[in-house]
C-alpha atoms as a PDB file:
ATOM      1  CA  UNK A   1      33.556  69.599   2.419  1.00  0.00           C
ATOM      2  CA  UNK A   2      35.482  72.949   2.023  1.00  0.00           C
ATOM      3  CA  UNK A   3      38.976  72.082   0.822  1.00  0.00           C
ATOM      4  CA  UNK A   4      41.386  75.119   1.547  1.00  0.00           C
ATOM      5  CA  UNK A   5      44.483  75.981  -0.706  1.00  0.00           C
ATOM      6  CA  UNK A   6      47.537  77.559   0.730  1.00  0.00           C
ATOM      7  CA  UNK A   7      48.659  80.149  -1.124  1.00  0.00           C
ATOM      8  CA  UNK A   8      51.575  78.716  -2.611  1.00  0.00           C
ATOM      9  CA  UNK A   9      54.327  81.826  -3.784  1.00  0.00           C
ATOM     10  CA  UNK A  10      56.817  81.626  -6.398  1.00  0.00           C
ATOM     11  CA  UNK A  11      59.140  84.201  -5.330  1.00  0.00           C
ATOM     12  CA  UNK A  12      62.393  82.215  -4.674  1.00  0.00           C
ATOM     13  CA  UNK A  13      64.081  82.472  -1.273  1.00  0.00           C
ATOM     14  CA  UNK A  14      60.748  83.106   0.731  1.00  0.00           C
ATOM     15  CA  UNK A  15      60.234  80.932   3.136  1.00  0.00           C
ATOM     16  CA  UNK A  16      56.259  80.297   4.691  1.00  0.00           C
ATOM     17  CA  UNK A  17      54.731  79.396   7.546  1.00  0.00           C
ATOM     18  CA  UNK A  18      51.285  78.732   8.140  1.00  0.00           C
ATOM     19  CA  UNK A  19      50.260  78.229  11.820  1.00  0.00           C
ATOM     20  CA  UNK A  20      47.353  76.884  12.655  1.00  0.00           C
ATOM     21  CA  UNK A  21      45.687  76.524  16.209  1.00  0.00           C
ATOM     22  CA  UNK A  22      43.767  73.226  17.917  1.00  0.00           C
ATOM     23  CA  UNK A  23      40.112  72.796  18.091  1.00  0.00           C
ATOM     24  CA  UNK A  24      38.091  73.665  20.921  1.00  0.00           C
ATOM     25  CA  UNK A  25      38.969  71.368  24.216  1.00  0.00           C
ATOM     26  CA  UNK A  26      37.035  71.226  27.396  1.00  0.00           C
ATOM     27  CA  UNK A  27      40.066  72.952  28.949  1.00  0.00           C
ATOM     28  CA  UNK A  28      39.647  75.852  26.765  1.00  0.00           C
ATOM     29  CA  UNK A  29      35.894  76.073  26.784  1.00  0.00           C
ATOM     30  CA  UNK A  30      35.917  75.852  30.645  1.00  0.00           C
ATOM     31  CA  UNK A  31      39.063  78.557  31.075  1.00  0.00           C
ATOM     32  CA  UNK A  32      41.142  76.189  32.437  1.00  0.00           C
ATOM     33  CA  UNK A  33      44.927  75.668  31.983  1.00  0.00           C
ATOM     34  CA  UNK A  34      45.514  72.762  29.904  1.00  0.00           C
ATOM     35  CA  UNK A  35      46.483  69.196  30.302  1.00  0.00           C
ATOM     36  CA  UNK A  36      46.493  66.840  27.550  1.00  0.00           C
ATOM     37  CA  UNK A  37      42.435  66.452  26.445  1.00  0.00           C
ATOM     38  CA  UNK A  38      40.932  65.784  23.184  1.00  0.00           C
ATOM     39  CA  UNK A  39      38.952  68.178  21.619  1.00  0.00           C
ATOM     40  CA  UNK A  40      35.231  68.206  22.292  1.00  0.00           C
ATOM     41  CA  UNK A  41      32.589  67.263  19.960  1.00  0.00           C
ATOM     42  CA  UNK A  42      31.669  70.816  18.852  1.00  0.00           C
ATOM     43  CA  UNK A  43      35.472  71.445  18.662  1.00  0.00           C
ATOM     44  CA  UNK A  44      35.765  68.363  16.019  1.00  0.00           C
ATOM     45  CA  UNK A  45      32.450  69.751  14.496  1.00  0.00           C
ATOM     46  CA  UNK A  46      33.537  72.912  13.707  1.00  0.00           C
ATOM     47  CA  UNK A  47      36.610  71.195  11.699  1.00  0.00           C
ATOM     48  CA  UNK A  48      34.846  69.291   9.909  1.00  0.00           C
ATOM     49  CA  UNK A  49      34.499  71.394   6.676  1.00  0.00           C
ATOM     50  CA  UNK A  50      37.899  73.335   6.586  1.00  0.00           C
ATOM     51  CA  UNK A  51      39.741  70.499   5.351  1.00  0.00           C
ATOM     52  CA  UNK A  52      43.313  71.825   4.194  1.00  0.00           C
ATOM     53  CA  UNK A  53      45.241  70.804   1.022  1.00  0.00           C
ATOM     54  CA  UNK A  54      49.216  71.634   1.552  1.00  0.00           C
ATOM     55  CA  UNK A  55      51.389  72.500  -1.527  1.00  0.00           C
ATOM     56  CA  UNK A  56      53.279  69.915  -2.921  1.00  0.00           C
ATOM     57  CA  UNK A  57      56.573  69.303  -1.156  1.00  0.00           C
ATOM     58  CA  UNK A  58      55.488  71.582   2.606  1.00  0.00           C
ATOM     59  CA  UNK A  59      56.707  70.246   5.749  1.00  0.00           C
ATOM     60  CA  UNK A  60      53.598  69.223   8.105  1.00  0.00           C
ATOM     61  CA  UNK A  61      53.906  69.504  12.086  1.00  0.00           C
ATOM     62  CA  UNK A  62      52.035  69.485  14.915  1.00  0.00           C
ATOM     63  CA  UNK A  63      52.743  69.957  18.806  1.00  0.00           C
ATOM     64  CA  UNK A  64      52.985  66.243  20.382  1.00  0.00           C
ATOM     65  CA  UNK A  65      49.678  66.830  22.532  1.00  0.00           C
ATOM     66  CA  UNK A  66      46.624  65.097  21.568  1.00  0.00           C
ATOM     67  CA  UNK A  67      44.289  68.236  20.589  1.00  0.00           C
ATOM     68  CA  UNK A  68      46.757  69.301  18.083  1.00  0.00           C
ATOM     69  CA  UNK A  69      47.484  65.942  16.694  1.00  0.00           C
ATOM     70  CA  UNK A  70      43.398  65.591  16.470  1.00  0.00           C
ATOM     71  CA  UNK A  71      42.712  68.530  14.833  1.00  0.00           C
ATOM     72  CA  UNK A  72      45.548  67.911  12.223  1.00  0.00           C
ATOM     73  CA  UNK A  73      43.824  65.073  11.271  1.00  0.00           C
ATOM     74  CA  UNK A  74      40.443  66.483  11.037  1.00  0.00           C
ATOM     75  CA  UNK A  75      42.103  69.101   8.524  1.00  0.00           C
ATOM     76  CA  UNK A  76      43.185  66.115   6.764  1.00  0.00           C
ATOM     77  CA  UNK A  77      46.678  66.904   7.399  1.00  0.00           C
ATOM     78  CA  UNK A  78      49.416  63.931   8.236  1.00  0.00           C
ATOM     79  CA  UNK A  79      51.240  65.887  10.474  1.00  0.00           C
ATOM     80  CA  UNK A  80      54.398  64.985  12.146  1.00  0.00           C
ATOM     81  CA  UNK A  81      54.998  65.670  15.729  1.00  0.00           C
ATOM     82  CA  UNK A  82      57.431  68.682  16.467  1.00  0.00           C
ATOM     83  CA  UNK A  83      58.774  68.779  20.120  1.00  0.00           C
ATOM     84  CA  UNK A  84      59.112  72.535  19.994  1.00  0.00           C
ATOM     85  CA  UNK A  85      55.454  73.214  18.971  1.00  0.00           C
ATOM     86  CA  UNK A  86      54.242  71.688  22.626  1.00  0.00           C
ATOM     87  CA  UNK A  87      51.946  73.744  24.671  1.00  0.00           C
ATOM     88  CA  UNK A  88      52.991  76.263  27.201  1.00  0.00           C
ATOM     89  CA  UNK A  89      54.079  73.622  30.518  1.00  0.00           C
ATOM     90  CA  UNK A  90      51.556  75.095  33.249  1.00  0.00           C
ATOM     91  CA  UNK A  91      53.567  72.892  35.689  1.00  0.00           C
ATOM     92  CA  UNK A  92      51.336  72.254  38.810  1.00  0.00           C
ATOM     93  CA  UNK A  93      48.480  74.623  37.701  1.00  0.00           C
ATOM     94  CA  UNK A  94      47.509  72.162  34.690  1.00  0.00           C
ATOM     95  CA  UNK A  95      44.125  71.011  34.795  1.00  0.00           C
ATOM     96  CA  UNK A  96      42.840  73.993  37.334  1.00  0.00           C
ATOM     97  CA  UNK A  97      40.695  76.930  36.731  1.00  0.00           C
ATOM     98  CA  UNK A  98      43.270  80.888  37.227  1.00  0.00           C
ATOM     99  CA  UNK A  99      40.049  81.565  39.516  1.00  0.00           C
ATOM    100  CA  UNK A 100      40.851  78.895  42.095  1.00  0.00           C
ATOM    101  CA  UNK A 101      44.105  79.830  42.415  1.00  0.00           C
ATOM    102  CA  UNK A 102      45.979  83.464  44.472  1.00  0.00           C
ATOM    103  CA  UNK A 103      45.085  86.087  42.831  1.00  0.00           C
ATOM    104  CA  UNK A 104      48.572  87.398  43.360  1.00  0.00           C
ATOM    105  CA  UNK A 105      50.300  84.502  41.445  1.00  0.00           C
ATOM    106  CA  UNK A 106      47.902  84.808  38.407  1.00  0.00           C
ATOM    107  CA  UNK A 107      48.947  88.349  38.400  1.00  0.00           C
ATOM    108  CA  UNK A 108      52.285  87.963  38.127  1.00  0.00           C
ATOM    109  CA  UNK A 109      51.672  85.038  35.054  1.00  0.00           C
ATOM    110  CA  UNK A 110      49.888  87.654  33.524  1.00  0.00           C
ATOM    111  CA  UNK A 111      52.519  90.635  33.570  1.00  0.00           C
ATOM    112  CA  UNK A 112      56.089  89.170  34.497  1.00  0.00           C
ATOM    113  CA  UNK A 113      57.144  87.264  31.499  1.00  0.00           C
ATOM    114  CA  UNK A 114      59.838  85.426  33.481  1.00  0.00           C
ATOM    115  CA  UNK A 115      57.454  83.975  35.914  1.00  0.00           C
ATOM    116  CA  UNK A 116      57.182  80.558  36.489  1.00  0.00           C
ATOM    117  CA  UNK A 117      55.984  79.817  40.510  1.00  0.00           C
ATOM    118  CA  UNK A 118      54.028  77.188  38.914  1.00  0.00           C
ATOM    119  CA  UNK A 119      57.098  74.816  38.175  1.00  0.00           C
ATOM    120  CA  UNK A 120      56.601  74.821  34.135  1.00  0.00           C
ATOM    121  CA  UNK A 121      57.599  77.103  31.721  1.00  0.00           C
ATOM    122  CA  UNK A 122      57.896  81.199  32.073  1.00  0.00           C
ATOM    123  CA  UNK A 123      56.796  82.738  28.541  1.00  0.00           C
ATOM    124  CA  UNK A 124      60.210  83.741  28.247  1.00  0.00           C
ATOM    125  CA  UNK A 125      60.869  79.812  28.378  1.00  0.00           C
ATOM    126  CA  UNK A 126      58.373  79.324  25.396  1.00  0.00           C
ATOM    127  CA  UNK A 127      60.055  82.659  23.328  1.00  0.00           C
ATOM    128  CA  UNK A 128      63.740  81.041  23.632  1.00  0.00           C
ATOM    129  CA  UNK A 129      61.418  77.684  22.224  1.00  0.00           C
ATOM    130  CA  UNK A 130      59.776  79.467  19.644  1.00  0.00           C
ATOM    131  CA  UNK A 131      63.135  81.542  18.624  1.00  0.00           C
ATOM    132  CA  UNK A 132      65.044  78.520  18.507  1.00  0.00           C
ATOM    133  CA  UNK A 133      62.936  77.092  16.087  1.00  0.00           C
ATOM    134  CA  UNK A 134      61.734  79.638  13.785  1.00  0.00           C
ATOM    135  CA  UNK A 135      65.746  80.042  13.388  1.00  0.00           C
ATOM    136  CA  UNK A 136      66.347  76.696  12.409  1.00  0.00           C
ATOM    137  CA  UNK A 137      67.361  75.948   8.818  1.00  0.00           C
ATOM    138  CA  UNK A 138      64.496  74.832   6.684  1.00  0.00           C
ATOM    139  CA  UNK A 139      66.240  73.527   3.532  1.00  0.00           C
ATOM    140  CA  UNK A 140      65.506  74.026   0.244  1.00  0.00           C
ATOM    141  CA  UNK A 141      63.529  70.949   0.267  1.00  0.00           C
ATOM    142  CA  UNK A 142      60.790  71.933   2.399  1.00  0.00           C
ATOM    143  CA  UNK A 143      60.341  75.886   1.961  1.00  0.00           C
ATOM    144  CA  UNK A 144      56.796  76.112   3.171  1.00  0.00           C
ATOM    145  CA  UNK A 145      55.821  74.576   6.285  1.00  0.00           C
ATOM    146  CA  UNK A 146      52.424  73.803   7.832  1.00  0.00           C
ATOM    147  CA  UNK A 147      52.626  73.714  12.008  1.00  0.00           C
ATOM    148  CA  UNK A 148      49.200  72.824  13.904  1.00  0.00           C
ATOM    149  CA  UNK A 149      49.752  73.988  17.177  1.00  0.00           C
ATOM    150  CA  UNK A 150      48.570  75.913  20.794  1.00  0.00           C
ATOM    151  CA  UNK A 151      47.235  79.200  20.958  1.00  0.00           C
ATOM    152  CA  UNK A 152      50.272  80.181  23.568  1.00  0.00           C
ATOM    153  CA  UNK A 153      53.084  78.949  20.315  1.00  0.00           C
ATOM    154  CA  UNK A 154      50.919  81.262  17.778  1.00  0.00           C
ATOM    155  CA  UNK A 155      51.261  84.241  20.331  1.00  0.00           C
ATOM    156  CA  UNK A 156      55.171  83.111  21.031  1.00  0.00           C
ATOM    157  CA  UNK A 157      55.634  83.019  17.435  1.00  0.00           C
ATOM    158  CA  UNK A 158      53.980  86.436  16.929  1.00  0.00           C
ATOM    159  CA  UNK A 159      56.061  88.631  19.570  1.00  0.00           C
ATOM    160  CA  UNK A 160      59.177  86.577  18.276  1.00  0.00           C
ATOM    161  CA  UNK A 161      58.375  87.504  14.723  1.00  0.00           C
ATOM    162  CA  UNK A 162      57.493  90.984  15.195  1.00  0.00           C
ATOM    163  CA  UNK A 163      60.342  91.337  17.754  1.00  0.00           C
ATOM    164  CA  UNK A 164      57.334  92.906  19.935  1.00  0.00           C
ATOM    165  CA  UNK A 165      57.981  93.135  23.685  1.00  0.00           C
ATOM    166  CA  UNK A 166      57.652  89.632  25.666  1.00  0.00           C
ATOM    167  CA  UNK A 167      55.090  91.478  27.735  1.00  0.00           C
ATOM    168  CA  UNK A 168      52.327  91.909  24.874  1.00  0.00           C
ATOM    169  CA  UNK A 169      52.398  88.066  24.927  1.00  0.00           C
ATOM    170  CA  UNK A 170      48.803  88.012  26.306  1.00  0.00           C
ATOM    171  CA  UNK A 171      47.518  90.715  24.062  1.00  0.00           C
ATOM    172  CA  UNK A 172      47.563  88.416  21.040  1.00  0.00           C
ATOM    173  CA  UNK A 173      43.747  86.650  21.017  1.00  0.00           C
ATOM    174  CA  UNK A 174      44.254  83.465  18.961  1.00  0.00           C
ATOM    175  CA  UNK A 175      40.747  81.706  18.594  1.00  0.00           C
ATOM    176  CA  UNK A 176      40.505  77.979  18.728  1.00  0.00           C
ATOM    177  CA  UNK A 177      41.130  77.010  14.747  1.00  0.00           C
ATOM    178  CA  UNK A 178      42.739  80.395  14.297  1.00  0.00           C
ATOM    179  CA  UNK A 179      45.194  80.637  11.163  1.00  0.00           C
ATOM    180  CA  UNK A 180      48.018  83.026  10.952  1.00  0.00           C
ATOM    181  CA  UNK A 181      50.273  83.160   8.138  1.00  0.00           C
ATOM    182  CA  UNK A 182      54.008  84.981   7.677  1.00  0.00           C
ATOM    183  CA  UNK A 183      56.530  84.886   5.121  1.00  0.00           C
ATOM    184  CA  UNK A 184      60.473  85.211   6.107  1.00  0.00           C
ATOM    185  CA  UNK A 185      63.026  86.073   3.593  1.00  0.00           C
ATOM    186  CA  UNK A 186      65.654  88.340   5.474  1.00  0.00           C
ATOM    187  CA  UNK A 187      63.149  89.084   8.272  1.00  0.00           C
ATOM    188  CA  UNK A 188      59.603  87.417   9.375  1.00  0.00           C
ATOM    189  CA  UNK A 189      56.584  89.098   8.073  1.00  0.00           C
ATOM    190  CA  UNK A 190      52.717  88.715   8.986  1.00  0.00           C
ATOM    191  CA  UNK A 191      50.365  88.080   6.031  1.00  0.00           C
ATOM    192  CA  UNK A 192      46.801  88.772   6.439  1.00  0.00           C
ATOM    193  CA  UNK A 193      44.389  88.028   4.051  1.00  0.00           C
END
């Protein structure tokens, strides 16, 4: 078993966040909008070896869903549940395929960031989510923090952190098991290794 280190900085006043994206579901192998499944067995396979150590002290979250909690564990990780980490709500389109449903409405999801004819959540919802909480306090205690969560928070967190347009939302590609990494100390950065 692989046993990854976070890089762990000593410059004072930086604060780190280390996102990490759920396993493979059957929701996301099929190109389906999600409800809340487990990962599959190749999703847990694939896990298996990237088992994560956290610095001593870093705050450990997850979204509330069952993929994310799953694939913390997997990483070895004893992750709290965060509210604000929850997947994108696809209202009444959870569980269904974009093909089976108008054309015209998938459209719109795809290039009108306020949409939400499905009943859940517009993207701008989940940017007002994301902003809110990347703006919260984290305390001296906890400088680095560890958040397992969906591949639609990763992108949220991306355009919110790069204060990128809310309509290159969908132009972030964030793998199943993806890792991003950004520092904040009077503005968010992205790290890539």
């Amino acid at each position: 078993m692989t046993v990854r280190r976070f890089y762990a900085s000593t410059v004072p006043g930086v604060r780190k966040l280390d996102l990490i994206s759920h396993g493979v579901t059957e929701a996301s192998r099929a190109a389906r909008f999600p409800a809340d499944e487990p990962l599959t067995p190749a999703g847990r396979a694939a896990l298996a070896d990237r088992a994560v150590e956290p610095p001593a002290g870093a705050r450990i979250v997850a979204g509330p869903e069952r993929r994310t909690r799953e694939t913390a564990r997997l990483l070895g990780l004893d992750a709290a549940p965060l509210s604000r980490l929850r997947d994108l709500d696809a209202g009444a389109w959870r569980g269904t395929e974009p093909a089976s449903l108008p054309p015209e409405e998938v459209g719109r999801w795809l290039t009108e960031p306020g949409y939400r004819g499905h009943g859940g959540e517009s993207v701008l919802d989940l940017l007002d989510r994301v902003r809110a909480w990347l703006g919260e306090p984290a305390g001296d205690e906890a400088p680095h923090t560890i958040a397992v969560t969906h591949p639609a928070v990763i992108r949220a967190v991306l355009v919110v952190a790069l204060a990128a347009a809310p309509e290159s939302f969908w132009r972030f590609d964030v793998a199943p098991g993806a890792r991003v990494r950004l520092h904040h100390r009077t503005a968010w950065t992205l790290r890539l290794n």
